[in-house]
Structures are given as structure tokens and as C-alpha cells.
N, C-alpha and C. Protein backbone atom coordinates (compact mmCIF):
# COMPACT_ATOMS: atom_id res chain seq x y z
N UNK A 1 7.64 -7.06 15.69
CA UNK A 1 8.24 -8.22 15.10
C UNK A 1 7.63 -8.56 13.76
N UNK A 2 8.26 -9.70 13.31
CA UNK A 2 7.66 -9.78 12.22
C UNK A 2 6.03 -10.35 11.82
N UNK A 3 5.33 -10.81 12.88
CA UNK A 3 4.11 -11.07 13.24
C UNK A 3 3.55 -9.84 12.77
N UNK A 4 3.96 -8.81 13.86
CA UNK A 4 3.16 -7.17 13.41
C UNK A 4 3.44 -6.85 12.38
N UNK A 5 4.68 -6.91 11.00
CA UNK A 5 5.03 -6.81 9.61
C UNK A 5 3.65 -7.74 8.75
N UNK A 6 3.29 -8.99 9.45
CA UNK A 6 2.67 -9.60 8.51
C UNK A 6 0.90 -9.36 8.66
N UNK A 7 1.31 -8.78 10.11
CA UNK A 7 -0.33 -8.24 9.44
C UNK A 7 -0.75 -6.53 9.09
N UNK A 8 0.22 -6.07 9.40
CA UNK A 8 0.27 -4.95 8.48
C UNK A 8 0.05 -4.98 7.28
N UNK A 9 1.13 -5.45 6.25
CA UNK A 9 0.99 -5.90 5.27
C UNK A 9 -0.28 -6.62 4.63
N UNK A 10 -0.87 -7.63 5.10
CA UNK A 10 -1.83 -8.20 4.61
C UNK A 10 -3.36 -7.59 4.60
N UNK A 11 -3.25 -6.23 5.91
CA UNK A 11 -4.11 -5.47 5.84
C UNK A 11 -4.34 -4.61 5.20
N UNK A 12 -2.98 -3.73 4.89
CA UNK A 12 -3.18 -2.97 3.67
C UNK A 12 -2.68 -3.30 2.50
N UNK A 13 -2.02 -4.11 1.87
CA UNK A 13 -1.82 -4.51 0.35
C UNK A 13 -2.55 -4.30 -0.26
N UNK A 14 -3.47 -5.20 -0.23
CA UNK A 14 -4.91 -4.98 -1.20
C UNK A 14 -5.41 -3.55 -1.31
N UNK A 15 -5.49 -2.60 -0.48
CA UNK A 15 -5.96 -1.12 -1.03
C UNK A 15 -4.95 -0.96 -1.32
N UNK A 16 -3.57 -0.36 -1.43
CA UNK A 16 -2.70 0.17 -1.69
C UNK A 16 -2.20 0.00 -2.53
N UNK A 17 -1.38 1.33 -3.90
CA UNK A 17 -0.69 0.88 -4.86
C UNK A 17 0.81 0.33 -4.21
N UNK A 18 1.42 0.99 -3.42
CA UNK A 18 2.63 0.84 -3.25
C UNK A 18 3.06 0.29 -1.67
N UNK A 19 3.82 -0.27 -0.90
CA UNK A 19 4.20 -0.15 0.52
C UNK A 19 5.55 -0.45 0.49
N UNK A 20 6.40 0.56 1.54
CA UNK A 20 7.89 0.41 1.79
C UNK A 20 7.67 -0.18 3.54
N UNK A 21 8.63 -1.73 3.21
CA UNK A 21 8.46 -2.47 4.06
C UNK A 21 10.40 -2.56 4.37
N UNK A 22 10.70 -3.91 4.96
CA UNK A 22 11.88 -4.33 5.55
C UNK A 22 12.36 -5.32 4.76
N UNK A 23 13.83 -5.13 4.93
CA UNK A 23 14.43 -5.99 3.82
C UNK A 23 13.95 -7.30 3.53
N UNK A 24 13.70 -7.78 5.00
CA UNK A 24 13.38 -9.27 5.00
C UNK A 24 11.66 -9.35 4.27
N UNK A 25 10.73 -8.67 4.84
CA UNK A 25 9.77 -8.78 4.20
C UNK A 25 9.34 -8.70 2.09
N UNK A 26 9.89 -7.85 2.63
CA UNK A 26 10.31 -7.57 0.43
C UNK A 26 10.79 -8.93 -0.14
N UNK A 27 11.95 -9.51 0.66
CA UNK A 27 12.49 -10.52 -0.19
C UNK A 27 11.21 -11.66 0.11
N UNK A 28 10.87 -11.74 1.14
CA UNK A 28 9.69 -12.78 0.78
C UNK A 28 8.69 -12.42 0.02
N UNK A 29 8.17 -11.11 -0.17
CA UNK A 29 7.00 -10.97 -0.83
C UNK A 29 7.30 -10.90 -2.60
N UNK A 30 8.60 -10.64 -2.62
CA UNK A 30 9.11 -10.71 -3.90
C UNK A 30 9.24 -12.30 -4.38
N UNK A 31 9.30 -12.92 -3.93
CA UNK A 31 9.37 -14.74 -4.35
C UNK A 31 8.04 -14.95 -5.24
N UNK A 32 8.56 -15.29 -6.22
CA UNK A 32 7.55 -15.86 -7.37
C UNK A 32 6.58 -16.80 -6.90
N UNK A 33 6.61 -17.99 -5.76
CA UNK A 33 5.74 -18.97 -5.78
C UNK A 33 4.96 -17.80 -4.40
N UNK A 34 5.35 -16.98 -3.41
CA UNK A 34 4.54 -16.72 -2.45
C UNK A 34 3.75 -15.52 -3.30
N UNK A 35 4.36 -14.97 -4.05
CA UNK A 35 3.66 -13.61 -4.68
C UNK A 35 2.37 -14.11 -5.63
N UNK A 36 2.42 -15.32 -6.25
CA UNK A 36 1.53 -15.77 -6.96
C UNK A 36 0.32 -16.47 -6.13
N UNK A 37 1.13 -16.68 -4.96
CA UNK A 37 -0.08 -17.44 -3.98
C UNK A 37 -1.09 -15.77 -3.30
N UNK A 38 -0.16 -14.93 -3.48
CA UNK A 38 -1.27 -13.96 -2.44
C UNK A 38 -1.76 -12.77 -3.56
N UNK A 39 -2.64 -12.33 -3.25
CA UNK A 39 -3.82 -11.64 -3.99
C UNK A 39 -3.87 -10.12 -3.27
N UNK A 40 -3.05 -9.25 -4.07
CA UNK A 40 -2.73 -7.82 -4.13
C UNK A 40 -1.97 -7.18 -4.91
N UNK A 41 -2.04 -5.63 -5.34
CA UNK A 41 -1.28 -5.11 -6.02
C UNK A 41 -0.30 -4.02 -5.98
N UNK A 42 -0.27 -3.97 -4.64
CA UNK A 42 0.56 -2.73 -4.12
C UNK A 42 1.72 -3.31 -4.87
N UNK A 43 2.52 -2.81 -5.22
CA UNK A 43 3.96 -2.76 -5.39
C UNK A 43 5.03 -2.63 -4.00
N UNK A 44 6.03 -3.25 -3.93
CA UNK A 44 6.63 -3.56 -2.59
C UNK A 44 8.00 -2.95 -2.69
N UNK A 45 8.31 -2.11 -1.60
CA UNK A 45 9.63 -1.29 -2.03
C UNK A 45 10.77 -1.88 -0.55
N UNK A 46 11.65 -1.53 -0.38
CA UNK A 46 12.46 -1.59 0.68
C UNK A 46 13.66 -1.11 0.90
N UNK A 47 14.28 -1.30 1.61
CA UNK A 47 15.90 -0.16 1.33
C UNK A 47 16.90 -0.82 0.49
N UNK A 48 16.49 -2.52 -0.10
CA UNK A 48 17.20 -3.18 -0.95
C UNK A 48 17.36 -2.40 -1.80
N UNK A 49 16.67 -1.63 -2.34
CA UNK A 49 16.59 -0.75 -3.41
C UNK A 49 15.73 0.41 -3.74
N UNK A 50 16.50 1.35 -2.62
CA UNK A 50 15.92 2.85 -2.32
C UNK A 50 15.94 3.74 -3.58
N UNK A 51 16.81 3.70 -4.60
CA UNK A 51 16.61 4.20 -5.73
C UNK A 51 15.49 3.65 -6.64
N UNK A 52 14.69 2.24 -6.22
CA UNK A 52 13.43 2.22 -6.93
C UNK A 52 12.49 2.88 -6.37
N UNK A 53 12.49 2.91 -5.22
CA UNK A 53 11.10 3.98 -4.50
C UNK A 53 11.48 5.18 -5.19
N UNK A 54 12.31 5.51 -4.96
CA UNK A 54 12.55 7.33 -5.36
C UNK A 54 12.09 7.52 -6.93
N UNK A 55 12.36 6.42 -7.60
CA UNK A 55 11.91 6.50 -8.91
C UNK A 55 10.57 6.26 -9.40
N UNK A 56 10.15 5.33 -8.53
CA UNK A 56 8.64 5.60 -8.42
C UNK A 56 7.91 6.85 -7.84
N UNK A 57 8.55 7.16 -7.01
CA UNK A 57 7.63 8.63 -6.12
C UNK A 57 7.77 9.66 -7.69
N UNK A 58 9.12 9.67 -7.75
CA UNK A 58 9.38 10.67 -9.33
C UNK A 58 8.17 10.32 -10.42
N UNK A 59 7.69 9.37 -10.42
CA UNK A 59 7.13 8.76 -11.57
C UNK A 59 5.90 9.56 -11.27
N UNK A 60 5.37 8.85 -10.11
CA UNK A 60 3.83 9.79 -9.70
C UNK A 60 3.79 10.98 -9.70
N UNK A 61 4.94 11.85 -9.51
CA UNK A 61 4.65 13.49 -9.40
C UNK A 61 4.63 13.64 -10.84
N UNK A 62 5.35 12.92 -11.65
CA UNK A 62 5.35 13.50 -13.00
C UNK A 62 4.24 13.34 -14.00
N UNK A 63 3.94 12.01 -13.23
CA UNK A 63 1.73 11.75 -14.13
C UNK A 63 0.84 12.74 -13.10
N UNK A 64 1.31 13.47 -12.36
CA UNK A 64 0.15 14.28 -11.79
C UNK A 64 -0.46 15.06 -12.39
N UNK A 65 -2.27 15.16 -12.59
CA UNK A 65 -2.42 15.99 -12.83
C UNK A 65 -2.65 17.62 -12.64
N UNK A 66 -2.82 18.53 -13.22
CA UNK A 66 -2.58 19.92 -12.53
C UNK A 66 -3.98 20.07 -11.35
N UNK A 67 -4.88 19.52 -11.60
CA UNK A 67 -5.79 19.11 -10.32
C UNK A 67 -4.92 18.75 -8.90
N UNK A 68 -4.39 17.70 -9.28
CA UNK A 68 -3.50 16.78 -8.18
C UNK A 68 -2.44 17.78 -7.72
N UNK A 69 -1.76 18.80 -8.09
CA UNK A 69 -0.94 19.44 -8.01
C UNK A 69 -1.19 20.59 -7.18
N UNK A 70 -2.27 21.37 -7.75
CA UNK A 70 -2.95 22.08 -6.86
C UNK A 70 -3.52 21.88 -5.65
N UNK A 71 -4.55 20.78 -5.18
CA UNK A 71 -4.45 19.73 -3.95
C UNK A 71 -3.27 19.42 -3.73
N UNK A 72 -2.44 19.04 -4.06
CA UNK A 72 -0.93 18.79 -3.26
C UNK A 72 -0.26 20.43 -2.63
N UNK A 73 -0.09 21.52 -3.57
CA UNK A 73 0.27 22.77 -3.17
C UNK A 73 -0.70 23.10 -1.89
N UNK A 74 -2.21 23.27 -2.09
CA UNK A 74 -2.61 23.71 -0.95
C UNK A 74 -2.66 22.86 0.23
N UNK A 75 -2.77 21.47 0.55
CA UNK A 75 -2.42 21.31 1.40
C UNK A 75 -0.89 20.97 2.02
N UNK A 76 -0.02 21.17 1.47
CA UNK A 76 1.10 20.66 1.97
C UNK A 76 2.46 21.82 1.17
N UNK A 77 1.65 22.81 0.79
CA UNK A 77 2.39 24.16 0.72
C UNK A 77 3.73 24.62 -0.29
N UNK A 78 4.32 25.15 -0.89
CA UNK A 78 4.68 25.57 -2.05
C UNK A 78 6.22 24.85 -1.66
N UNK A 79 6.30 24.14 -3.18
CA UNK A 79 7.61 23.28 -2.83
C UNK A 79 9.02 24.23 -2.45
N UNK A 80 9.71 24.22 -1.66
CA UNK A 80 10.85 24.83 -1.16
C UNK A 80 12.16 24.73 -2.88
């Protein structure tokens, strides 16, 4: 329920750049007076707008560096 959404969330926000949550949660965490009240920087995605996640994931593969790339190839194996 949304009990278990809110402490998920509040547990990992703060480490995390990014989290894909539920419609309902996004729209609250997106509100200007609650977002200013809470202290984190993940960025908040949801299926409101699945073409922003995807554009973010795009974003990160494309600042990767060839370090990051190579750790990404060996563990998780040559892109199809």
C-alpha cells in the first residue's frame, strides 16, 4: 500500500539519483510546496511519463564513460 510506497521512498531518495515510482506517488512528490518541504535529489519518474525515464536512461548511457562501458559489457554482456 501506499504506507510501504512511503517508506520506500523516503529510504532511498536521499542516496539515489533517480526512482520510478506510481502515478499517485510522483504526483505528490512532484508538488512544489511537498517537494520543497522534503530533502532529496533523486529525480522521480512514473508511467505519467514513460518517455521521460527512457530519456533519461538514454541520457546516462550516452555520458558513460568508456570505463563505465566496459564494467557494464562485462558484467551484463555484449549488447544484443
Amino acid at each position: 500500500g501506499i504506507l510501504n510506497d512511503f517508506s520506500a521512498i523516503s529510504t532511498y531518495a536521499p542516496y539515489v539519483d533517480a526512482m520510478f515510482v506510481d502515478k499517485q506517488c510522483a504526483s505528490l512528490l512532484k508538488q512544489g510546496r511537498l517537494r520543497a518541504e522534503l530533502s532529496f535529489k533523486a529525480r522521480i519518474f512514473s508511467l505519467s511519463d514513460p518517455q521521460e525515464f527512457l530519456d533519461y536512461l538514454k541520457d546516462l548511457g550516452d555520458s558513460a564513460t568508456e570505463d563505465v562501458r566496459v564494467l557494464a559489457h562485462d558484467l551484463y554482456g555484449a549488447k544484443e
